[in-house]
Protein backbone atom coordinates (compact mmCIF):
# COMPACT_ATOMS: atom_id res chain seq x y z
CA UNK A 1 2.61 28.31 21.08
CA UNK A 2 4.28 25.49 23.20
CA UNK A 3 3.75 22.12 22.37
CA UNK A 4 4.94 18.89 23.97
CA UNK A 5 5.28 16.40 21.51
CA UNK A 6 5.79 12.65 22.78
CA UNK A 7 6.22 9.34 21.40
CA UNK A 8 7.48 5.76 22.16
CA UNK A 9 10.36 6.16 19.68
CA UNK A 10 12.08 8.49 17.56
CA UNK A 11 15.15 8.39 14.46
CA UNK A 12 18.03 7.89 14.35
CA UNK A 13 17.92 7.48 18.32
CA UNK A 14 15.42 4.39 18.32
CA UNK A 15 13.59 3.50 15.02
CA UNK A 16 11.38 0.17 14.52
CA UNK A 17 9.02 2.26 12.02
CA UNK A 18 7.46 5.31 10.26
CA UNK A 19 6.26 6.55 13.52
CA UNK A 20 10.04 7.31 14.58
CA UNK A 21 10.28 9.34 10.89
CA UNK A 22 7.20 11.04 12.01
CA UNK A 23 8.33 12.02 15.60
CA UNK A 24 11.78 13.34 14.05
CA UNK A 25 10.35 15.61 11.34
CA UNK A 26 7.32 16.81 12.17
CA UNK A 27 8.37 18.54 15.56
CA UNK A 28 11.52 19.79 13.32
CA UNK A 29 8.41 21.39 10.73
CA UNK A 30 6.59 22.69 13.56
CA UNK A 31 9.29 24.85 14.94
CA UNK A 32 10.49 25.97 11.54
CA UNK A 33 6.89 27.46 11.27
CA UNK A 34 6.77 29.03 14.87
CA UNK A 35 5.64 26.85 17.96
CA UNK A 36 8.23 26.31 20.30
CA UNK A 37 8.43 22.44 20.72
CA UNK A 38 9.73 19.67 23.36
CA UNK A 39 10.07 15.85 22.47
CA UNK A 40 9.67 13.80 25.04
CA UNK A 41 10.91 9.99 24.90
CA UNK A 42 11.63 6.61 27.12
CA UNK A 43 15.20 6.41 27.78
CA UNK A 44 15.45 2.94 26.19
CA UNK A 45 18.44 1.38 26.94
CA UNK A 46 20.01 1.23 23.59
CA UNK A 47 18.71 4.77 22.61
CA UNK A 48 21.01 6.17 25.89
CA UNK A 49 23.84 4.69 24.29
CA UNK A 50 23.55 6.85 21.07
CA UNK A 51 23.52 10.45 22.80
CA UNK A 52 26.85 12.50 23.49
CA UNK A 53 25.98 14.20 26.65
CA UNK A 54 22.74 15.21 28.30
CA UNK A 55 21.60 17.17 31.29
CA UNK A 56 19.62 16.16 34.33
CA UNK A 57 16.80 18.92 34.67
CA UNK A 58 14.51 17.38 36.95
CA UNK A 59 13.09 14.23 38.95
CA UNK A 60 9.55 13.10 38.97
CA UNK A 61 8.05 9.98 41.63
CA UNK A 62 5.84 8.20 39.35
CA UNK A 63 2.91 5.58 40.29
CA UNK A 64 3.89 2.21 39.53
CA UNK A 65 2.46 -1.54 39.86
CA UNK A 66 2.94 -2.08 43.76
CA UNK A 67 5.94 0.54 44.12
CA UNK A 68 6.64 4.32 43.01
CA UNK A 69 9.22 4.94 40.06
CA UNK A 70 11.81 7.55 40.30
CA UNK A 71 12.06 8.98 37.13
CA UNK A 72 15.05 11.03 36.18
CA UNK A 73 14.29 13.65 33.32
CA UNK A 74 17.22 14.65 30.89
CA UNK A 75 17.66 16.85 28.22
CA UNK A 76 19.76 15.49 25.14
CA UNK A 77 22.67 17.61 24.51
CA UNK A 78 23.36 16.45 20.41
CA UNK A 79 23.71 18.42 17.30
CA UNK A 80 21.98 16.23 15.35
CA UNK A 81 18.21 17.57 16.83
CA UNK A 82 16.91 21.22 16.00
CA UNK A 83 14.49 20.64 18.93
CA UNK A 84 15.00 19.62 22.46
CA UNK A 85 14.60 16.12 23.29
CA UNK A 86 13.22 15.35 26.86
CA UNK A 87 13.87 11.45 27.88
CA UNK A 88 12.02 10.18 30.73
CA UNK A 89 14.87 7.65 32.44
CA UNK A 90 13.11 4.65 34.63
CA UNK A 91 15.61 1.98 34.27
CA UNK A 92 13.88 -1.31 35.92
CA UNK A 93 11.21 -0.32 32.81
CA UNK A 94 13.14 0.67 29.80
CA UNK A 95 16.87 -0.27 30.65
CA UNK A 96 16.81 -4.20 29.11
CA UNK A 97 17.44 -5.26 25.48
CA UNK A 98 15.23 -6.09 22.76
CA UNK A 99 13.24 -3.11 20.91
CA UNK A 100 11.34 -0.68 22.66
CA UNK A 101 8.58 -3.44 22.66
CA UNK A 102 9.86 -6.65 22.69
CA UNK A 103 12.64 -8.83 24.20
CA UNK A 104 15.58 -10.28 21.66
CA UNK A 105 13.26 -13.08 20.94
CA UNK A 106 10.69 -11.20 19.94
CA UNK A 107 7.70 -11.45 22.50
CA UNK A 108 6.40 -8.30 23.96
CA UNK A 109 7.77 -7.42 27.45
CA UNK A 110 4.77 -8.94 29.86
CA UNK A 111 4.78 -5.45 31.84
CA UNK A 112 4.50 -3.18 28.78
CA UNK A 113 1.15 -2.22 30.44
CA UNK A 114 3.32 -0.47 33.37
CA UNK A 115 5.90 0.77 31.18
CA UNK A 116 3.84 2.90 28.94
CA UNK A 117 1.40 3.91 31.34
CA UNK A 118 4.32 4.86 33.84
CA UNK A 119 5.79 6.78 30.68
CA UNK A 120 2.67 8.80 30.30
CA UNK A 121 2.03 9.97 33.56
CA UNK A 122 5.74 11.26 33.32
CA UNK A 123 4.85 12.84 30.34
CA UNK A 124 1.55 14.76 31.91
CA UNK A 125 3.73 15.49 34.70
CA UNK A 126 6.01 16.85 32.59
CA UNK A 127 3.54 19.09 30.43
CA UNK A 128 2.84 21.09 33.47
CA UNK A 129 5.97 21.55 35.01
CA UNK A 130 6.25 18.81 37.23
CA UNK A 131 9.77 18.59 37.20
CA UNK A 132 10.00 22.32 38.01
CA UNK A 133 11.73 22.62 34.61
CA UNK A 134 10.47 25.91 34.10
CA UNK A 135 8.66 24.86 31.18
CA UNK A 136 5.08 23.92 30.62
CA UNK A 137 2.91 22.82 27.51
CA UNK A 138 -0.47 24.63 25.85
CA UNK A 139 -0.78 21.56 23.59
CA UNK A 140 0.46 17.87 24.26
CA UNK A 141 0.34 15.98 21.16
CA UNK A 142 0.20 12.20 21.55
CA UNK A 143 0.94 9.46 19.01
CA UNK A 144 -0.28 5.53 19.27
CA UNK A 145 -1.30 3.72 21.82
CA UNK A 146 1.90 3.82 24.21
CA UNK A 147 0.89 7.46 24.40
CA UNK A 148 -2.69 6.94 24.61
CA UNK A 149 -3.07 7.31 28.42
CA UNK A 150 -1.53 11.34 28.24
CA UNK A 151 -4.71 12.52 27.19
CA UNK A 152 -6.29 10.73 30.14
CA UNK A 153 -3.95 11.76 32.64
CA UNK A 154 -4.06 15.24 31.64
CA UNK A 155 -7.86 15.39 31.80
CA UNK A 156 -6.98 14.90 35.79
CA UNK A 157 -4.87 18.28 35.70
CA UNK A 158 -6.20 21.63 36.85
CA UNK A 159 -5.17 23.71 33.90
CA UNK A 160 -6.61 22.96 31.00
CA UNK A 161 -4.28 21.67 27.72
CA UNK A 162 -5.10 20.93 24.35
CA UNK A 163 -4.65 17.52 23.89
CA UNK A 164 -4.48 15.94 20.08
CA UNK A 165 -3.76 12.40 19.76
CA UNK A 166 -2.44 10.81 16.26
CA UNK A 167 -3.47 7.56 15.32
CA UNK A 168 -0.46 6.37 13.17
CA UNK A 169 -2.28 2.35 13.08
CA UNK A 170 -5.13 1.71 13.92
CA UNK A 171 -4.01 -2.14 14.24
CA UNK A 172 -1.60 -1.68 17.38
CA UNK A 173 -4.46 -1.01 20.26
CA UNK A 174 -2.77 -1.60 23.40
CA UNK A 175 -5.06 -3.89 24.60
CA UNK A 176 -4.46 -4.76 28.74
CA UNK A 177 -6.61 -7.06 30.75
CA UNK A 178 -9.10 -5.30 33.64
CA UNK A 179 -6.48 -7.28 36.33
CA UNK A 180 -3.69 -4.99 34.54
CA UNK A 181 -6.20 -2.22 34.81
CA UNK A 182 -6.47 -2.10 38.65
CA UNK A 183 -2.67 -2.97 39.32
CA UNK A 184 -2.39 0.20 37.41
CA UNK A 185 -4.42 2.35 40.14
CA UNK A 186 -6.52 4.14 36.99
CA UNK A 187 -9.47 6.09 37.93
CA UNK A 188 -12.57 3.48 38.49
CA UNK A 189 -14.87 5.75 36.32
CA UNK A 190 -12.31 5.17 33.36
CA UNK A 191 -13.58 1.25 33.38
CA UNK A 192 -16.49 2.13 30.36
CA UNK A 193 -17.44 2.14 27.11
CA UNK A 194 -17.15 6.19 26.89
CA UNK A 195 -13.79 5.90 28.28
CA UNK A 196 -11.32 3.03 27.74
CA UNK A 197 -12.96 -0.10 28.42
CA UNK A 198 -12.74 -2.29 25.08
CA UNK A 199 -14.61 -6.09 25.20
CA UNK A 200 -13.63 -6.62 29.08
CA UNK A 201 -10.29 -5.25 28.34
CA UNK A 202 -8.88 -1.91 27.96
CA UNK A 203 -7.07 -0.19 24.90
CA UNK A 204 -4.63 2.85 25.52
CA UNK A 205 -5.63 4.21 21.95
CA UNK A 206 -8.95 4.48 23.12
CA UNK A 207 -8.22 6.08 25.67
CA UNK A 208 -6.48 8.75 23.75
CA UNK A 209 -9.21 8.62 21.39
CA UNK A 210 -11.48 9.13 24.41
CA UNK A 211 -9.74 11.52 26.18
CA UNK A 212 -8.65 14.06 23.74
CA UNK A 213 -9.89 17.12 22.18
CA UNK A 214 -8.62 16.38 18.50
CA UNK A 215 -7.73 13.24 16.70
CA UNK A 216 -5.72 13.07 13.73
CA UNK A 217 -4.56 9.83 11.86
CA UNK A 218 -1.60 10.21 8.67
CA UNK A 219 -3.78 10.45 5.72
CA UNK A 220 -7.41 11.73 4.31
CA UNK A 221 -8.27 8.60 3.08
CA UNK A 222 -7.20 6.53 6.11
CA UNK A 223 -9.62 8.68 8.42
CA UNK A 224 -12.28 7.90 6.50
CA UNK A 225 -11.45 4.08 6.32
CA UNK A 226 -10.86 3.42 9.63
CA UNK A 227 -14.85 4.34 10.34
CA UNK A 228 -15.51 1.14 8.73
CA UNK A 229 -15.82 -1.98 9.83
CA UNK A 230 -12.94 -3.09 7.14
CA UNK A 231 -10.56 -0.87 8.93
CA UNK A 232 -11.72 0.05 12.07
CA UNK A 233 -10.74 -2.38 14.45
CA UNK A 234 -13.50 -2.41 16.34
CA UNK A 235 -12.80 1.09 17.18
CA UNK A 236 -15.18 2.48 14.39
CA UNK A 237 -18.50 3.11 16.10
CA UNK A 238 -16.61 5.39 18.41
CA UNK A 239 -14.88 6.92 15.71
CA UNK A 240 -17.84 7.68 13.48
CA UNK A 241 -18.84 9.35 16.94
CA UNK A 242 -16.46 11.43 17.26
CA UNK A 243 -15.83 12.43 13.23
CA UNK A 244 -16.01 15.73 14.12
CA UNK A 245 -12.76 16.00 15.48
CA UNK A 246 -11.22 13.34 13.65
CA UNK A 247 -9.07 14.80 11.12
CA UNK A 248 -6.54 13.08 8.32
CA UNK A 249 -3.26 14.67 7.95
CA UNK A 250 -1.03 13.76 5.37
CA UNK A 251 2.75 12.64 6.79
CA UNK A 252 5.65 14.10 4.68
CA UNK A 253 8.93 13.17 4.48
CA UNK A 254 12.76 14.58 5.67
CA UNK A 255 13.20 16.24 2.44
CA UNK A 256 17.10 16.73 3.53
CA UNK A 257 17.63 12.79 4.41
CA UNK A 258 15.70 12.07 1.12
CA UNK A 259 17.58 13.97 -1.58
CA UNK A 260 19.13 12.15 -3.99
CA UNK A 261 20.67 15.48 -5.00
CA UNK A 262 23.22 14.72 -1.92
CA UNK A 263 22.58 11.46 -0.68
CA UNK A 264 25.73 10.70 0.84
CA UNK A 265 23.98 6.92 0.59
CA UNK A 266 23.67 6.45 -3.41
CA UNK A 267 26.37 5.78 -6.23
CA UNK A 268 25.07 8.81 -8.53
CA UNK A 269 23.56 12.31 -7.25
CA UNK A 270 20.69 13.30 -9.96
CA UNK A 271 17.74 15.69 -9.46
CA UNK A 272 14.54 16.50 -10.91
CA UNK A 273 14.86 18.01 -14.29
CA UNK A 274 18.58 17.28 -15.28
CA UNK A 275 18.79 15.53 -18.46
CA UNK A 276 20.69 12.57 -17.48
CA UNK A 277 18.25 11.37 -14.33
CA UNK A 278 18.01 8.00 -16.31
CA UNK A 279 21.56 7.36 -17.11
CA UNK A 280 22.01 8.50 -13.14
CA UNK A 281 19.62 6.13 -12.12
CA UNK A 282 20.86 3.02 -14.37
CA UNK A 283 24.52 4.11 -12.42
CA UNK A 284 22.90 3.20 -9.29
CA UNK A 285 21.32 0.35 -10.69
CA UNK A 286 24.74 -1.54 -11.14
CA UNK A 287 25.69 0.19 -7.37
CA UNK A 288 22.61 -1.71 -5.90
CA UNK A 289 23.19 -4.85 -7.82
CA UNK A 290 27.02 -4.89 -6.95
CA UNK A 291 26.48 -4.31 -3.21
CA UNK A 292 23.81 -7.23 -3.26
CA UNK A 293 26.56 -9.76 -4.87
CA UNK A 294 25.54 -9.10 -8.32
CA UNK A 295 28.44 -10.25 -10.97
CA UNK A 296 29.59 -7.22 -13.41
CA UNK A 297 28.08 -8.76 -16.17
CA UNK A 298 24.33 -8.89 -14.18
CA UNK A 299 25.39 -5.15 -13.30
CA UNK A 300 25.73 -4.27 -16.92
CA UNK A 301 22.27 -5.92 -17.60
CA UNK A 302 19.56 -3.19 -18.77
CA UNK A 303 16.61 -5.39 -17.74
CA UNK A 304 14.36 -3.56 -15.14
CA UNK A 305 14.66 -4.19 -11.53
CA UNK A 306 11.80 -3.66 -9.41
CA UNK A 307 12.50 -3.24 -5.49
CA UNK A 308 10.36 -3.61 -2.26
CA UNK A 309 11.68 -1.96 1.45
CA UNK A 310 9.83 -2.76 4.03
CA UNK A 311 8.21 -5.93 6.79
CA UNK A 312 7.93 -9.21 5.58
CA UNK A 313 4.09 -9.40 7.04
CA UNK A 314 0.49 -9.96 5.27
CA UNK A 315 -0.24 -6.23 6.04
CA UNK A 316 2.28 -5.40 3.45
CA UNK A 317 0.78 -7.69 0.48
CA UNK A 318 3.48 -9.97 0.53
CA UNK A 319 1.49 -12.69 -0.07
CA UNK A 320 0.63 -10.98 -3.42
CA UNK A 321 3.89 -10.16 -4.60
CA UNK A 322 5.41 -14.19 -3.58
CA UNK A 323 2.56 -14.87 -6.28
CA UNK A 324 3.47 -12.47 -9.39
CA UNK A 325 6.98 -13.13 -8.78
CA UNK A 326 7.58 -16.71 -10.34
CA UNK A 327 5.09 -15.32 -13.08
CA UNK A 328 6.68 -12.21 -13.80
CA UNK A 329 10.00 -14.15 -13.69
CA UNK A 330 8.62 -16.44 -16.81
CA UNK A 331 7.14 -13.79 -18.68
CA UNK A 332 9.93 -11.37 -18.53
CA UNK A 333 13.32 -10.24 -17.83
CA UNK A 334 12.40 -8.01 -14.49
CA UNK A 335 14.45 -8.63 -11.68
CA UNK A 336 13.49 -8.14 -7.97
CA UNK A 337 15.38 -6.60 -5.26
CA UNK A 338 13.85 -7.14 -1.77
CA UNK A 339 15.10 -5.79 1.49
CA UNK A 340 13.52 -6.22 4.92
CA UNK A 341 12.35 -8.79 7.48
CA UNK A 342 9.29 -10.52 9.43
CA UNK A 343 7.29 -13.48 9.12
CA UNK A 344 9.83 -16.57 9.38
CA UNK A 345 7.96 -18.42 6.10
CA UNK A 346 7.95 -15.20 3.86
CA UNK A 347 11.50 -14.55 4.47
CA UNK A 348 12.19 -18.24 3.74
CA UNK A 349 10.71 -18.33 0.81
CA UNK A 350 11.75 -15.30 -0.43
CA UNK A 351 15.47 -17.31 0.10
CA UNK A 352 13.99 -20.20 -1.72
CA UNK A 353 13.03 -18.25 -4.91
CA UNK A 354 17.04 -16.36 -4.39
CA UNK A 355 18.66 -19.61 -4.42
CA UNK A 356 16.76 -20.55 -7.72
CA UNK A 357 16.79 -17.66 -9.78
CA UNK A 358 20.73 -16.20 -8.17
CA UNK A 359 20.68 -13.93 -11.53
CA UNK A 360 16.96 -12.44 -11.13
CA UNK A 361 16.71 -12.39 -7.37
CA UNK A 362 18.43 -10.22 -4.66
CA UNK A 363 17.67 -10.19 -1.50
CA UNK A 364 19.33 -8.74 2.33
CA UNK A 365 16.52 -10.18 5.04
CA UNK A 366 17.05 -7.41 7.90
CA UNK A 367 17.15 -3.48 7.42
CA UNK A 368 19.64 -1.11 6.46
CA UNK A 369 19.65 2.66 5.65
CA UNK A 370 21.83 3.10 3.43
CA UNK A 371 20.95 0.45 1.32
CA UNK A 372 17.49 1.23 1.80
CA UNK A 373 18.59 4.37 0.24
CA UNK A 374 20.14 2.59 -2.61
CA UNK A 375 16.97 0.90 -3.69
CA UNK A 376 14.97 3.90 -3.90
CA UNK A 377 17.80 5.49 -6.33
CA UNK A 378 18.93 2.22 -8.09
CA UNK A 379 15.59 0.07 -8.83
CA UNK A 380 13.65 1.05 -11.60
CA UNK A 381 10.03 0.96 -10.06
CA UNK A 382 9.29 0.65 -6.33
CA UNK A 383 6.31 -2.54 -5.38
CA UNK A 384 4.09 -1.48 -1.99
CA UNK A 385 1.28 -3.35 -2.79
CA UNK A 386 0.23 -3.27 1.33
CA UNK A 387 -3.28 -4.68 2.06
CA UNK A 388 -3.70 -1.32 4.27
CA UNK A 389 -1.61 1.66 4.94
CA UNK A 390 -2.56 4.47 6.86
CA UNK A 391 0.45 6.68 5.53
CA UNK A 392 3.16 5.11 4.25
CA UNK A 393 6.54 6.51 3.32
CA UNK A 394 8.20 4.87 1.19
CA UNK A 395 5.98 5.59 -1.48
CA UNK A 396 6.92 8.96 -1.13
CA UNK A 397 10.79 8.15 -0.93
CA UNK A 398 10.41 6.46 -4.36
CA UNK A 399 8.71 9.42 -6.14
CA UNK A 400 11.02 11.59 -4.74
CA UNK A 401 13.86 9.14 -6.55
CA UNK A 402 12.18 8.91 -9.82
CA UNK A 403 11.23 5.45 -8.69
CA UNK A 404 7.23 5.07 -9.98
CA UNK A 405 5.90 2.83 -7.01
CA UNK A 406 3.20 0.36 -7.56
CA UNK A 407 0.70 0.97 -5.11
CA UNK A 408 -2.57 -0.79 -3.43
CA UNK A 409 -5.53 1.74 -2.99
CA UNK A 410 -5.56 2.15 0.11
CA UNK A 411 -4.90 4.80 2.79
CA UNK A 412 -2.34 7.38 2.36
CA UNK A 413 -0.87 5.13 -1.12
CA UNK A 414 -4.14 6.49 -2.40
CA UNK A 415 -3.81 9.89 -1.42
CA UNK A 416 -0.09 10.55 -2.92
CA UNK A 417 0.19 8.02 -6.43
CA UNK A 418 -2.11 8.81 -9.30
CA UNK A 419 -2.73 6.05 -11.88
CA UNK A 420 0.50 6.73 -14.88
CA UNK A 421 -1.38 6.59 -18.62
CA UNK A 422 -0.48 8.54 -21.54
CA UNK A 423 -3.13 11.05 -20.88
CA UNK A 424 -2.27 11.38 -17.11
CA UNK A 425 1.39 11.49 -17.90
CA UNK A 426 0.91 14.23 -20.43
CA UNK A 427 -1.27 16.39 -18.19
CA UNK A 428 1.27 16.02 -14.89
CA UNK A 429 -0.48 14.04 -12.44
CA UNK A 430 0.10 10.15 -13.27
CA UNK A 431 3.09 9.38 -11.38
CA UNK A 432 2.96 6.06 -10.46
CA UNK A 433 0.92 2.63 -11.07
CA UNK A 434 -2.35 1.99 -8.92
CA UNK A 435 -4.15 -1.76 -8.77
CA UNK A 436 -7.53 -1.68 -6.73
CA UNK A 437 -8.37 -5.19 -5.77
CA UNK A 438 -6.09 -7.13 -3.52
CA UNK A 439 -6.23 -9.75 -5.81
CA UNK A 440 -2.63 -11.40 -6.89
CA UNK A 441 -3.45 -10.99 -10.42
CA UNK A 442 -4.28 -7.50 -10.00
CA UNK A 443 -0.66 -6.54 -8.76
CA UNK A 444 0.41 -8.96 -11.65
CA UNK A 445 -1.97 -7.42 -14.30
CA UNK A 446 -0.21 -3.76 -13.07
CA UNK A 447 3.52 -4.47 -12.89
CA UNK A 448 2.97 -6.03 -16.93
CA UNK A 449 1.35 -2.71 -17.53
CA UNK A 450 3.90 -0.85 -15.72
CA UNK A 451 6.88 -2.73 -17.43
CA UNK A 452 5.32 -1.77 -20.58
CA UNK A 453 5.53 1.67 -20.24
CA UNK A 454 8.87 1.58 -19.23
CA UNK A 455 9.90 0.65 -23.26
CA UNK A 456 8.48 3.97 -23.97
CA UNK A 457 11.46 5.95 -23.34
CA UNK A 458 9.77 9.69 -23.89
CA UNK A 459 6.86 8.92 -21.82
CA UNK A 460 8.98 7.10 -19.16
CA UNK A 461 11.06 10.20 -18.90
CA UNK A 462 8.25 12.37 -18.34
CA UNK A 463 6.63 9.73 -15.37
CA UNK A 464 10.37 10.23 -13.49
CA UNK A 465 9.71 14.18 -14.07
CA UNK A 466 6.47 13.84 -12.48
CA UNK A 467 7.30 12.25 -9.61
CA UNK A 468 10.39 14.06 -8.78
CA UNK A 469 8.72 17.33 -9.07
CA UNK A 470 5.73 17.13 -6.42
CA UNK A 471 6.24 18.49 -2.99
CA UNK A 472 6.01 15.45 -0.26
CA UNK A 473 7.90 17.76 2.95
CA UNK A 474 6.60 18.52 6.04
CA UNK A 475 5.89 22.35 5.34
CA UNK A 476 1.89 21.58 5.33
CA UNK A 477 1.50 18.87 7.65
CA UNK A 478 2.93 21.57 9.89
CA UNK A 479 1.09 24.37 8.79
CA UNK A 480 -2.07 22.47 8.83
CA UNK A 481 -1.46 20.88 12.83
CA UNK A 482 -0.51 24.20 13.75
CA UNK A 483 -4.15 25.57 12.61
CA UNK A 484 -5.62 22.98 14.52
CA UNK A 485 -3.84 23.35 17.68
CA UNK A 486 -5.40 27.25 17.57
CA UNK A 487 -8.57 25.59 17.40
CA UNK A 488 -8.92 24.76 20.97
């Protein structure tokens, strides 16, 4: 089975979120169990400066706004990838800086509408040997709305491929006006509600919605959420629709990058079973504290430290945790870790509360891996409290570290962390600490209850053993995509 696997981004060679982790791994899973698989990719400017050598294997003349694109098509040439990588190089549309979205300043590029629908004609070009590569597809598999518009394109071609589009968030539509919809030259019958016309605009995701045989999104319970109004974007009367080939798959994780058996990232290797996993993790405790500025006396400190990875944006309940924190600070000795960026006022104020409490606060606004890495090994429990999340990864990250996470109950946190009490503890399955409302107090009522558990040392022991024994890889996300590409 061939499949052509495509997204707007992809680690380590251009990353702004899980969907990069996704596009990585899961083509890496799919070949391990059989299909032979191609990624295909924008040659972002930044992303071309990370590869070794590459190969041209074909050109494509691609429709533009007022003016035909050459594209050239090259193969990466880099260890690093198991599977082929395909880039699609258009430089007056993805040679500029910024992210693959944005400029430096952060506002989106005002002709992302021609970039990404440029991108995925290339790409349906591509799946039926346009290039004369001597390659073409039996399944294209999409992912988020910059992709949205293969399924579409495809439907135009004479042979017939299956066509499965992911919805990784539901949030990000790609929503164009109908001006950008005729520069674009798209099929007039595409302007409707059964196609992609969305409240006199137009959405890519619904178009790949629309236009493809399969639909997937990264967990059970986000599937089912996003046919609700709560969720849904205004997207869920078409998805109720369509239910029947709207399936949730469950994202896993790079079981090799995530190890703290050899993370080359962490102070002190441990693994699941090994007697010492607490004494390992208090060793990278004092590693995390020392690289945030942390004196030797606050490294020696035994109190807790709870740690949060991730955007600095409402989505991810930061609102709730900038409430329990000044409590949590009064009422015990926790201290907080918190890596990541966003919203200008959250990151402030996460400075403010530094600045006040320098012995009980750490903080690094902006990203890095290895010291993401670090928190997942070093804190203590793991806060994700996110208002939705269709997957989410770090969740799994931390229970692969022996971190319990603290999780909303939502999306794919519900499907992976079970509620830790004695009983569930005992019989295997608690592994982490689950609040339903989004309430402030109800992430405050949780971490008190967590932190409390902690002090029992047996138990506590036993939690870590939980977590660090379930199986979070990619093994049957693959298995289970690869049963329903043989579906169509």
């Amino acid at each position: 089975m061939k499949v052509l696997f495509t997204a707007s981004e992809m680690y380590p060679l251009i990353k702004t979120g899980g969907l990069a982790d996704v596009a990585y791994s899961l083509p890496r899973a799919l070949t391990e169990a059989g299909a032979e698989v191609k990624v295909v990719l924008p040659a972002y400017h930044e992303l071309l400066k990370k590869i070794d050598s590459f190969r041209i294997i074909g050109w494509l003349q691609i429709p533009g706004v007022e003016q035909i694109h050459r594209a050239r098509i090259i193969e990466v040439q880099d260890d690093r990838f198991d599977v082929p990588v395909w880039l699609v190089d258009i430089p007056q549309l993805f040679c500029r800086p910024g992210n693959p979205y944005s400029s430096p300043e952060g506002y989106d590029w005002p002709d992302n509408a021609e970039r990404y629908a440029t991108f995925s004609r290339a790409v349906a070009a591509l799946a039926v040997d346009g290039a004369s590569a001597g390659w073409s597809a039996d399944v294209v598999h999409s992912n988020d709305w910059q992709t949205g518009l293969v399924p579409a394109f495809l439907s135009m071609e004479k042979r017939v491929l299956t066509r499965v589009f992911t919805i990784h968030n539901l949030a990000y539509g790609g929503h164009y006006s109908h001006e950008e919809f005729n520069q674009l030259k798209l099929p007039w019958d595409w302007w409707s509600h059964e196609a992609m016309e969305f409240y006199n605009g137009f959405s890519m995701l619904k178009a790949g919605i629309a236009f493809s045989d399969h639909v997937t999104t990264v967990s059970p319970t986000y599937a089912k959420e996003i046919c609700t109004p709560e969720f849904g974007y205004g997207f869920e009367g078409l998805l109720r629709s369509r239910q029947h080939k709207l399936t949730g798959i469950l994202n896993g994780i790079d079981t090799d990058d995530w190890n703290p058996a050899v993370d080359p990232h962490i102070a002190q290797h441990y693994e699941a079973g090994q007697p010492d996993v607490v004494a390992s993790k208090r060793k990278n405790r004092q590693a995390l504290l020392r690289e945030l500025g942390a004196n030797s006396k606050q490294q020696r400190n035994a109190a807790p430290v709870l740690g949060f990875v991730g955007r600095l944006v409402e989505q991810k309940g930061i609102d709730l945790l900038l409430h329990a924190i000044p409590k949590l600070l009064l009422e015990t000795n926790a201290r907080f870790v918190i890596l990541g960026s966003g919203q200008t006022d959250y990151e402030q104020r996460f400075i403010t509360l530094a600045k006040q409490h320098p012995e009980r606060i750490f903080i690094h606004i902006g990203y890095s891996e290895g010291l993401a890495h670090l928190v997942e090994a070093g804190a203590d429990l793991f806060l994700m409290p996110s208002r939705f999340e269709p997957c989410g990864l770090n969740q799994m990250y931390s229970l692969r570290y022996g971190t319990p996470p603290i999780v909303h109950l939502t999306g794919g946190l519900a499907d992976t962390v079970t509620h830790a009490t004695e009983e569930t503890i005992k019989d295997g399955s608690g592994n982490g600490f689950v609040f339903e409302d989004q309430h402030p107090d109800a992430l405050l009522n949780t971490v008190r209850d967590a932190l409390v558990l902690r002090s029992r040392h047996k138990l506590w022991k036993q939690l870590i053993n939980n977590a660090m024994t379930e199986q979070h890889d990619w093994s049957e996300s693959a298995r289970q995509y690869l049963e329903l590409y043989k579906q169509y």
